[in-house]
Every structure is written in structure tokens, then in C-alpha cells.
Protein backbone atom coordinates (compact mmCIF):
# COMPACT_ATOMS: atom_id res chain seq x y z
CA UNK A 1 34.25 11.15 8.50
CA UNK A 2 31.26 13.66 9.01
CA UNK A 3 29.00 11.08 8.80
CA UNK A 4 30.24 8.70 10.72
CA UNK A 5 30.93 11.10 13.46
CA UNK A 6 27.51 12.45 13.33
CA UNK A 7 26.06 8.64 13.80
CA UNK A 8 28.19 7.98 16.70
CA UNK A 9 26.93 11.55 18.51
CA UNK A 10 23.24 10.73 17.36
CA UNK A 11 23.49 7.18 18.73
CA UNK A 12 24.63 8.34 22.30
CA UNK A 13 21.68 11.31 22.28
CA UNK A 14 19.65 8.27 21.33
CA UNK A 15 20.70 5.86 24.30
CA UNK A 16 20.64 8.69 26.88
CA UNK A 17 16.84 9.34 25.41
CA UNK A 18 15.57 6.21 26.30
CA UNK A 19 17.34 5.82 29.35
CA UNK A 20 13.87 7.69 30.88
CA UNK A 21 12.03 5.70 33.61
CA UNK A 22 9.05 4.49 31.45
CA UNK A 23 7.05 3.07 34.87
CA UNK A 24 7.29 7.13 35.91
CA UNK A 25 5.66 9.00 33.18
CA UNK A 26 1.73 9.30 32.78
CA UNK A 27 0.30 7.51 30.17
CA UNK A 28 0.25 10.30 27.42
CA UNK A 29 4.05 10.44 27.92
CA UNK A 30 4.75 6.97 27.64
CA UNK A 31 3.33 6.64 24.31
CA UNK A 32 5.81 9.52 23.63
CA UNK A 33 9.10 7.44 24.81
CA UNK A 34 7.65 4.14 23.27
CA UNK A 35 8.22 6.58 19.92
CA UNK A 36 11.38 7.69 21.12
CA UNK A 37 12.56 3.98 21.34
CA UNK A 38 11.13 2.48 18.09
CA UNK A 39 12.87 5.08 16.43
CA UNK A 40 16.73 4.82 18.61
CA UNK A 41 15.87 0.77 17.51
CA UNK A 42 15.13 1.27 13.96
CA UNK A 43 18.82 4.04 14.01
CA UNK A 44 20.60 1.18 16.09
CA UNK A 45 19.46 -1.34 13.62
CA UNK A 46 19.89 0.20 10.11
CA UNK A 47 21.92 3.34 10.42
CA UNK A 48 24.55 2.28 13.05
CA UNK A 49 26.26 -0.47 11.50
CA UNK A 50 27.34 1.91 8.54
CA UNK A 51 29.70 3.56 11.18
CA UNK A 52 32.47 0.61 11.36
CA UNK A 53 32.62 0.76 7.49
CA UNK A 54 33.16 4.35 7.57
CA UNK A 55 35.66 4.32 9.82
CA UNK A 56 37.38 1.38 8.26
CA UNK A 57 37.38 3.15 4.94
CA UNK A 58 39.04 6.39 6.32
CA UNK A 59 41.40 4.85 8.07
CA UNK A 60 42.69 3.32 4.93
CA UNK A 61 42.99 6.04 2.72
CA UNK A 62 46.32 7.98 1.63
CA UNK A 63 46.58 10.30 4.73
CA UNK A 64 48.19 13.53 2.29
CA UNK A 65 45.48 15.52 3.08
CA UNK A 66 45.79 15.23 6.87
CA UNK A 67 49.55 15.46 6.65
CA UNK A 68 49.91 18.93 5.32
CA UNK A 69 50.85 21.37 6.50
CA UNK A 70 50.03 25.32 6.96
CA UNK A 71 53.82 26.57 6.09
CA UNK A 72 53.58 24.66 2.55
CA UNK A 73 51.03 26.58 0.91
């Protein structure tokens, strides 16, 4: 759940990263934001998809874990 939850943050910080004007910055930062999105690709690409599996797999598991309670221990 961690994970997955972590991905999903990481790939909104990622889309409002690139979301920068690249026609506004100077040509120093622009080879700085062409970084920025090569790397928010390669995350959307490889490390993204893993999310739906996670949170197909927890969503199927025996929930006894959640479903305690603090008066039973």
C-alpha cells in the first residue's frame, strides 16, 4: 500500500513539474526541464503501471488486519 501510494504522490509532483512553460525559461534552464521530463516519462512509463497491480492485490486480501479493533487487544 506504501508503495503504491508513494507512486501515485510522486506521479502528480511529476506532472505538476513539467507543467513549466518551456518557451519561458533561458536556455540553461530548459536543458534543466528537458531532464525533468525524460525522467517524469521514463517514471510514467516503467514505474507507474505497477500501481493498478498494487492496488488490485490489496484490495483482495483478507481485510483482518484492517478490521481490528483497539478494544480487542
Amino acid at each position: 500500500m506504501l508503495q503504491a501510494a508513494s507512486h501515485a504522490a510522486t506521479a502528480r509532483k511529476c506532472t505538476k513539474r513539467t507543467k513549466t512553460p518551456m518557451k519561458a525559461l533561458v536556455k540553461t534552464e530548459q536543458d534543466f526541464y528537458k531532464g525533468k521530463i525524460a525522467a517524469a516519462q521514463f517514471f510514467f512509463n516503467r514505474e507507474l503501471p505497477k500501481v493498478a497491480a498494487q492496488f488490485n492485490l490489496l484490495a483482495s486480501l483478507d481485510r483482518t488486519t484492517l478490521d481490528m479493533q483497539d478494544a480487542w487487544f
